[in-house]
N, C-alpha and C. Protein backbone atom coordinates (compact mmCIF):
# COMPACT_ATOMS: atom_id res chain seq x y z
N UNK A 1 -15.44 31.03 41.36
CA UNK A 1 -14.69 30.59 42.53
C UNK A 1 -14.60 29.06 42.57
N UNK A 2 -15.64 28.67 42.23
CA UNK A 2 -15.76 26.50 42.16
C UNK A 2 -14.86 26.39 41.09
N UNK A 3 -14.73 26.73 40.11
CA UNK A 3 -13.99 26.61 39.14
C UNK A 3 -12.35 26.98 39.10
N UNK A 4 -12.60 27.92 39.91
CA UNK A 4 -10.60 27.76 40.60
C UNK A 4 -10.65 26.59 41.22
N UNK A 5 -11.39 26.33 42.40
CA UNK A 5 -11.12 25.77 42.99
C UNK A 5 -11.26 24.28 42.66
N UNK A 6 -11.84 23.46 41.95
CA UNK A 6 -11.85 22.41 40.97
C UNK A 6 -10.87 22.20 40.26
N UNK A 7 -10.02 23.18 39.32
CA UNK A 7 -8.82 23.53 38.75
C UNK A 7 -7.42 22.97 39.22
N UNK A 8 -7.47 23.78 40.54
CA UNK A 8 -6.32 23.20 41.76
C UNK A 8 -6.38 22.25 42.23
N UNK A 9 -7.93 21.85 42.44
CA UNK A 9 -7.85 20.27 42.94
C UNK A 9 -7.12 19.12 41.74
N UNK A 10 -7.66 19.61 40.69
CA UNK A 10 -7.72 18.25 39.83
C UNK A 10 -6.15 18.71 39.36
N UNK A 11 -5.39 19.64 39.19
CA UNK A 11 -4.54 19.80 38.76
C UNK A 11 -3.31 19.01 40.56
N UNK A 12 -3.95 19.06 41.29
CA UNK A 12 -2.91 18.72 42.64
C UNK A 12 -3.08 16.80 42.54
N UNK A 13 -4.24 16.76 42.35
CA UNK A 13 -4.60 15.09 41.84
C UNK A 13 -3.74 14.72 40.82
N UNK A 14 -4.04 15.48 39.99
CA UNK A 14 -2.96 14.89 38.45
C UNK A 14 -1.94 15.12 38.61
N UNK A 15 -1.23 15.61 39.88
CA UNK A 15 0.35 15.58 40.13
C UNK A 15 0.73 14.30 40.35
N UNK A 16 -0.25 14.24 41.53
CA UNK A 16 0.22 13.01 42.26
C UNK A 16 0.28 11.43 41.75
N UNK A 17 -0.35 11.21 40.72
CA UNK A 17 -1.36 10.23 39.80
C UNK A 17 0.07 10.26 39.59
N UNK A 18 0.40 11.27 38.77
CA UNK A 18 1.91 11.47 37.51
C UNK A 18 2.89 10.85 38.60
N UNK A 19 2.97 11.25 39.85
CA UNK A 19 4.38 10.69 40.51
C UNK A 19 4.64 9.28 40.97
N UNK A 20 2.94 8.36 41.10
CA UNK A 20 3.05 7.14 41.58
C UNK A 20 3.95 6.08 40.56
N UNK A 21 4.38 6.50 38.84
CA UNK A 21 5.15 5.35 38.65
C UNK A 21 6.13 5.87 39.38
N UNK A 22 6.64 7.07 39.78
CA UNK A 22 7.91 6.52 40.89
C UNK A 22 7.80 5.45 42.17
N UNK A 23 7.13 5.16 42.08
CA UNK A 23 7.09 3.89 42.66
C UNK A 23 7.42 2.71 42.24
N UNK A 24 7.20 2.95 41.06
CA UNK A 24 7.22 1.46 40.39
C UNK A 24 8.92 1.76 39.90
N UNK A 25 9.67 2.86 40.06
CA UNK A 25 11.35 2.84 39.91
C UNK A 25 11.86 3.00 41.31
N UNK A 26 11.34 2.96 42.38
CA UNK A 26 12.00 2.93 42.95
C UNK A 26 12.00 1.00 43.46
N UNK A 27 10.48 0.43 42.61
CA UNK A 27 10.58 -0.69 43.44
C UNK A 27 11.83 -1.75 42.34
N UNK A 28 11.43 -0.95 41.51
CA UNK A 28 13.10 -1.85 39.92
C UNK A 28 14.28 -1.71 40.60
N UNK A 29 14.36 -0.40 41.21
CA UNK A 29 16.28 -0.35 41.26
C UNK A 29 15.97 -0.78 42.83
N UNK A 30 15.26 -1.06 43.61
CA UNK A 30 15.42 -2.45 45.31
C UNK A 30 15.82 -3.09 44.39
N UNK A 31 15.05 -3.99 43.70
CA UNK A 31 14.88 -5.06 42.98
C UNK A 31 16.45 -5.33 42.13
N UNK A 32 16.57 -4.42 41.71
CA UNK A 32 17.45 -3.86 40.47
C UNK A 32 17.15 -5.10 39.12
N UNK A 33 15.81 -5.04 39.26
CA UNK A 33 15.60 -5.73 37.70
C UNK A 33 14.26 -5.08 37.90
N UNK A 34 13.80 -5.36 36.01
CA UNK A 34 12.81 -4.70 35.71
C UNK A 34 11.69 -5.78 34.90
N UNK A 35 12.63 -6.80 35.17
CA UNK A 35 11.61 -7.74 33.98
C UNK A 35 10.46 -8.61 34.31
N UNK A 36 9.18 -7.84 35.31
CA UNK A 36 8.17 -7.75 35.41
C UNK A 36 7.54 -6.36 35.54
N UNK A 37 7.75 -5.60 34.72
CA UNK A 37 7.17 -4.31 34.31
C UNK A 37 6.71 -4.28 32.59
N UNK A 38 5.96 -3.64 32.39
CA UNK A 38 5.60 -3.66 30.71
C UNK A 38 6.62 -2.75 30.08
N UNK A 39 7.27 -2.42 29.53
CA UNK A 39 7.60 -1.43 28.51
C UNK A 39 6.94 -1.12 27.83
N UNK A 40 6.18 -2.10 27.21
CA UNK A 40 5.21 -0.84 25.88
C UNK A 40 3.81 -0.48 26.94
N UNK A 41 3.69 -0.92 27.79
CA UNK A 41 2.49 -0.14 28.79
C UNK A 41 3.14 1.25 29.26
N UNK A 42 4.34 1.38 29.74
CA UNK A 42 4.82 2.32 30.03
C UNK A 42 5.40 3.57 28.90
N UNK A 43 5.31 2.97 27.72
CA UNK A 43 6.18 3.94 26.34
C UNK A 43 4.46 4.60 25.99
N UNK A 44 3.40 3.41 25.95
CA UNK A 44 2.40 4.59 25.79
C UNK A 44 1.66 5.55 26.54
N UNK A 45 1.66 5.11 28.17
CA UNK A 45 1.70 5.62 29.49
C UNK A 45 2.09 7.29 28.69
N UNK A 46 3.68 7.43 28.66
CA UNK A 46 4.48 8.50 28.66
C UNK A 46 3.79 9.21 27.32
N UNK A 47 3.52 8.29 26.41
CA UNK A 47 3.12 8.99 25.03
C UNK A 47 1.64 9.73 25.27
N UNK A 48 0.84 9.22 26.25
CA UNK A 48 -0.13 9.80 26.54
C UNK A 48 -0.19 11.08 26.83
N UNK A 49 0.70 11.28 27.91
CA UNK A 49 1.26 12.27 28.81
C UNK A 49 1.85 13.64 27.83
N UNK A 50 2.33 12.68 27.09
CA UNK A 50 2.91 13.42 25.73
C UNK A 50 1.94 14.70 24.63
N UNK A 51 1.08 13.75 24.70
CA UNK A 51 0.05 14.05 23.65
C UNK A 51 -1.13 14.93 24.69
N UNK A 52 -1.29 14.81 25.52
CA UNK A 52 -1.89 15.51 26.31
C UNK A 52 -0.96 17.01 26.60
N UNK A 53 -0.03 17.18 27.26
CA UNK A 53 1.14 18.18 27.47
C UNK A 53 0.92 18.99 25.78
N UNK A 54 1.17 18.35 24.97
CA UNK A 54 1.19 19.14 23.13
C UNK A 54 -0.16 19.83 23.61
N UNK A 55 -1.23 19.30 23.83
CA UNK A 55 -2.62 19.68 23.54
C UNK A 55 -3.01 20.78 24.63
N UNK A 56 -2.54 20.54 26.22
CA UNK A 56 -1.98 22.14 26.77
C UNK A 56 -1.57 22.96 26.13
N UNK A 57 -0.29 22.71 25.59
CA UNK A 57 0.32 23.95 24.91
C UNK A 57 0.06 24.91 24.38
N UNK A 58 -0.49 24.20 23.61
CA UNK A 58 -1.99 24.56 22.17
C UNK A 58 -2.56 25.37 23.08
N UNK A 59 -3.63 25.04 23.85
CA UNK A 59 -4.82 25.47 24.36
C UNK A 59 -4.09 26.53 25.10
N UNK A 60 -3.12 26.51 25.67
CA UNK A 60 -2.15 27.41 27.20
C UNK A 60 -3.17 26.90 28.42
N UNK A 61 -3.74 25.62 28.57
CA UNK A 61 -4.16 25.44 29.47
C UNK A 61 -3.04 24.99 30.36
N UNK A 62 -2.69 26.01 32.18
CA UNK A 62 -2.12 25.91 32.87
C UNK A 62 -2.08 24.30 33.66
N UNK A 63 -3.35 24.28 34.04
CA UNK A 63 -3.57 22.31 34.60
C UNK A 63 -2.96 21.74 33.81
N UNK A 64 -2.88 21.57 32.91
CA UNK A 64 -2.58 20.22 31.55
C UNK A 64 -1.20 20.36 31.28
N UNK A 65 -0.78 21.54 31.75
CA UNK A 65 0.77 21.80 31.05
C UNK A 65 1.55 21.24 32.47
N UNK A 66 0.88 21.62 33.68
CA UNK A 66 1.68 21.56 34.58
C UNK A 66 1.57 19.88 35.40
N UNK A 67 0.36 19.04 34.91
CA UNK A 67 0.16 17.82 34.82
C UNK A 67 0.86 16.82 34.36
N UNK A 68 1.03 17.15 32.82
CA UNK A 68 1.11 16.54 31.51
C UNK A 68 3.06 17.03 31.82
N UNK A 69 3.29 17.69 32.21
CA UNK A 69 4.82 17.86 32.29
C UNK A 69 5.52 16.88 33.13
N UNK A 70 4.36 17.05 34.59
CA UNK A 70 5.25 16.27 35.52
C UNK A 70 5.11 14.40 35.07
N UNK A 71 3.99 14.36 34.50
CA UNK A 71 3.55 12.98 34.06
C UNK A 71 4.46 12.47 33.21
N UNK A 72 4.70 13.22 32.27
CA UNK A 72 6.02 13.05 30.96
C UNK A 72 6.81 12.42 32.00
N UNK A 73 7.81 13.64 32.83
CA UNK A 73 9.38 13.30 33.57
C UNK A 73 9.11 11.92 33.93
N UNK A 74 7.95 11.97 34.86
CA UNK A 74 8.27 10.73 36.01
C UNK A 74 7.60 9.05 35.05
N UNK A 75 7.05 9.24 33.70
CA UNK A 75 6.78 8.09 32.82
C UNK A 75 8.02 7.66 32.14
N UNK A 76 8.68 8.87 31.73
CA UNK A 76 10.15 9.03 31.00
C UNK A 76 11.14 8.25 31.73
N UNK A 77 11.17 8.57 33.13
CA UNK A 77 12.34 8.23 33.92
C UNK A 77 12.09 6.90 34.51
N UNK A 78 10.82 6.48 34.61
CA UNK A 78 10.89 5.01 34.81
C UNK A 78 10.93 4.47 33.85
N UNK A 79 10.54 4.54 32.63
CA UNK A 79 10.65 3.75 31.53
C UNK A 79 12.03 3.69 30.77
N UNK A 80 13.03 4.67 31.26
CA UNK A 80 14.42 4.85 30.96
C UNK A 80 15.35 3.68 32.05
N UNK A 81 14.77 4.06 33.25
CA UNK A 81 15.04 2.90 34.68
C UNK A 81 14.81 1.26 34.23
N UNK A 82 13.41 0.92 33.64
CA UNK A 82 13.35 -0.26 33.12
C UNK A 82 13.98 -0.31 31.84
N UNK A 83 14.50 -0.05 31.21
CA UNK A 83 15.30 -0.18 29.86
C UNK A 83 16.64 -0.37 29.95
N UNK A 84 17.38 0.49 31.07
CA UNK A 84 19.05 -0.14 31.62
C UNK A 84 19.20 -1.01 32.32
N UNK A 85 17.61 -1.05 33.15
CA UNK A 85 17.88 -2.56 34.06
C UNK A 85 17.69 -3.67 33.07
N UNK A 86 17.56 -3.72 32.29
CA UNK A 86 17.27 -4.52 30.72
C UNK A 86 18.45 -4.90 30.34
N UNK A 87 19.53 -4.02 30.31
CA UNK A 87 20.63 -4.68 29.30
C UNK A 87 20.37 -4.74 28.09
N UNK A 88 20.79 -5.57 26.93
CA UNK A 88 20.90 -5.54 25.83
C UNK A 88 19.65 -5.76 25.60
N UNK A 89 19.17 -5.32 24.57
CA UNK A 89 17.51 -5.31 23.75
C UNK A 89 17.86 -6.65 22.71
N UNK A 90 18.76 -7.30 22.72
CA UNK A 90 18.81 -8.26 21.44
C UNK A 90 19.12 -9.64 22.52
N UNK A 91 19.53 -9.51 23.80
CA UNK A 91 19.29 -10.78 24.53
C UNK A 91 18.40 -10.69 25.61
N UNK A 92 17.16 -11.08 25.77
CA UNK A 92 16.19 -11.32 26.83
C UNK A 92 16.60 -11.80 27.64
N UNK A 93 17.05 -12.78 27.88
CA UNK A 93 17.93 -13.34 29.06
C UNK A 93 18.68 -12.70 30.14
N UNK A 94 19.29 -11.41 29.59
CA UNK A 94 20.21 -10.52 29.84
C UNK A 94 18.97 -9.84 30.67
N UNK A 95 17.60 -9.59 30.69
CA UNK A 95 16.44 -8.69 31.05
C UNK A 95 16.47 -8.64 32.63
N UNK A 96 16.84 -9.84 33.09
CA UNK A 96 16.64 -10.05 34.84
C UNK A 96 18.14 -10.13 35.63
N UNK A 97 18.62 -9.21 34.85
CA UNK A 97 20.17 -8.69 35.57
C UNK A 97 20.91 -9.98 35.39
N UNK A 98 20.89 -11.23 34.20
CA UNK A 98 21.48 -12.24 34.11
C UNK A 98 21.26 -13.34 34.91
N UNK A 99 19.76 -12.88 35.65
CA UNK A 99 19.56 -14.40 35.81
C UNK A 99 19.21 -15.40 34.84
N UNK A 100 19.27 -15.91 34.32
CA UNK A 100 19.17 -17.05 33.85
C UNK A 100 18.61 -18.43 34.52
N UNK A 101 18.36 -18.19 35.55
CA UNK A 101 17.34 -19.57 36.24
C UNK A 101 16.02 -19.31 36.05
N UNK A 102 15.74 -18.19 36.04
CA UNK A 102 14.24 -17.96 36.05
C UNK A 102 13.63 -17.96 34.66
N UNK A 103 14.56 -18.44 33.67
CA UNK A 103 14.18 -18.18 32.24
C UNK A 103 13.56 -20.07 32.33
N UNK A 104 12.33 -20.61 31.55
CA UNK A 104 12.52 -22.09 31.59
C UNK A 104 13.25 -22.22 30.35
N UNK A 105 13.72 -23.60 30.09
CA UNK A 105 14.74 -24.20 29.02
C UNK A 105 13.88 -25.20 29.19
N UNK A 106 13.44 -25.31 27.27
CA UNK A 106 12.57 -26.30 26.43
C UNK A 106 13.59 -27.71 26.70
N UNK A 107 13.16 -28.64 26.57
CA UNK A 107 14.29 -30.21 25.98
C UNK A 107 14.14 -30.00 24.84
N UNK A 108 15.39 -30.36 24.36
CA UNK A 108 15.50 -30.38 22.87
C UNK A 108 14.41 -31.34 22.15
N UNK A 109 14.54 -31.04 20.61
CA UNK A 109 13.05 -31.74 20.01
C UNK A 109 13.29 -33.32 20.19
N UNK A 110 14.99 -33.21 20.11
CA UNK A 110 15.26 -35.06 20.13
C UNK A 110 14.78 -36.12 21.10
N UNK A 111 14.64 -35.19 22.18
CA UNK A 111 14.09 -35.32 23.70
C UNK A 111 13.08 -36.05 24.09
N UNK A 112 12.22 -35.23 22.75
CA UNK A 112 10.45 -35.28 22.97
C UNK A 112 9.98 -37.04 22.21
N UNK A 113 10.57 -36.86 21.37
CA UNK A 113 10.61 -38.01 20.56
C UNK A 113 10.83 -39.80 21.06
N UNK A 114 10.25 -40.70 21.36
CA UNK A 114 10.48 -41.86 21.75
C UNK A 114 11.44 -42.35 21.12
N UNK A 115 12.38 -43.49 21.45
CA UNK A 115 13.58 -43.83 21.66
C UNK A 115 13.19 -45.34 21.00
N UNK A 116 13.32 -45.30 19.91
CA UNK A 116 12.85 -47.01 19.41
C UNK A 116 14.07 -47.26 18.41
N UNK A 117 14.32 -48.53 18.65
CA UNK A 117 15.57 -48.98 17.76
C UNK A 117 15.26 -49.95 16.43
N UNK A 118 15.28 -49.73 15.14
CA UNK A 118 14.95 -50.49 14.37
C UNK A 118 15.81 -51.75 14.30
N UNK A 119 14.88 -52.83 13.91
CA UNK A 119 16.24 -54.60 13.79
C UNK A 119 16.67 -54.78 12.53
């Protein structure tokens, strides 16, 4: 009977755990930028979820499948959320919906260099 009931708990816990990055998509698309979120924290987040869910399967353990499923969707779907709020993967700049102020800009090297005139 402790052991159902431990089961359901930890399996109602590991729902909820799985649904809090919806939080973190719903706070990207207020925002509608993503470029203070990790991507590769979140790609292995999901891969976890991943590899855990396979290892249910295997076993037919009900908790892990029904955990590890909802954990997948809701890692999947924010990490899909931060990747379009991204824009192009080959311009960073493009990452904060085109702002471009918040990026800093180096002075050129000529810049750095003192200004002396030979006679």
């Amino acid at each position: 009977m402790f052991t159902e009931f431990l089961g359901t708990a930890a399996t109602v816990y590991g729902v909820l755990g799985a649904l809090k990055t919806l939080l973190q998509t719903r706070q990207m698309l207020a925002r509608r930028s993503s470029g203070d979120v990790s991507t590769g924290f979140l790609t292995s987040y999901a891969g976890g979820y991943a590899i855990w869910l396979a290892y249910g399967l295997s076993t037919g353990s009900l908790p892990l499948i029904v955990v590890d499923t909802v954990g997948l969707l809701c890692a999947g779907l924010t990490l899909a959320i931060a990747l379009s709020l991204r824009g192009s993967p080959i311009r960073p700049a493009a990452w904060n919906g085109g702002n471009t102020a918040a990026i800093a800009h180096r002075p050129a090297a000529t810049d750095l260099q003192p200004h002396t005139h030979l006679a």
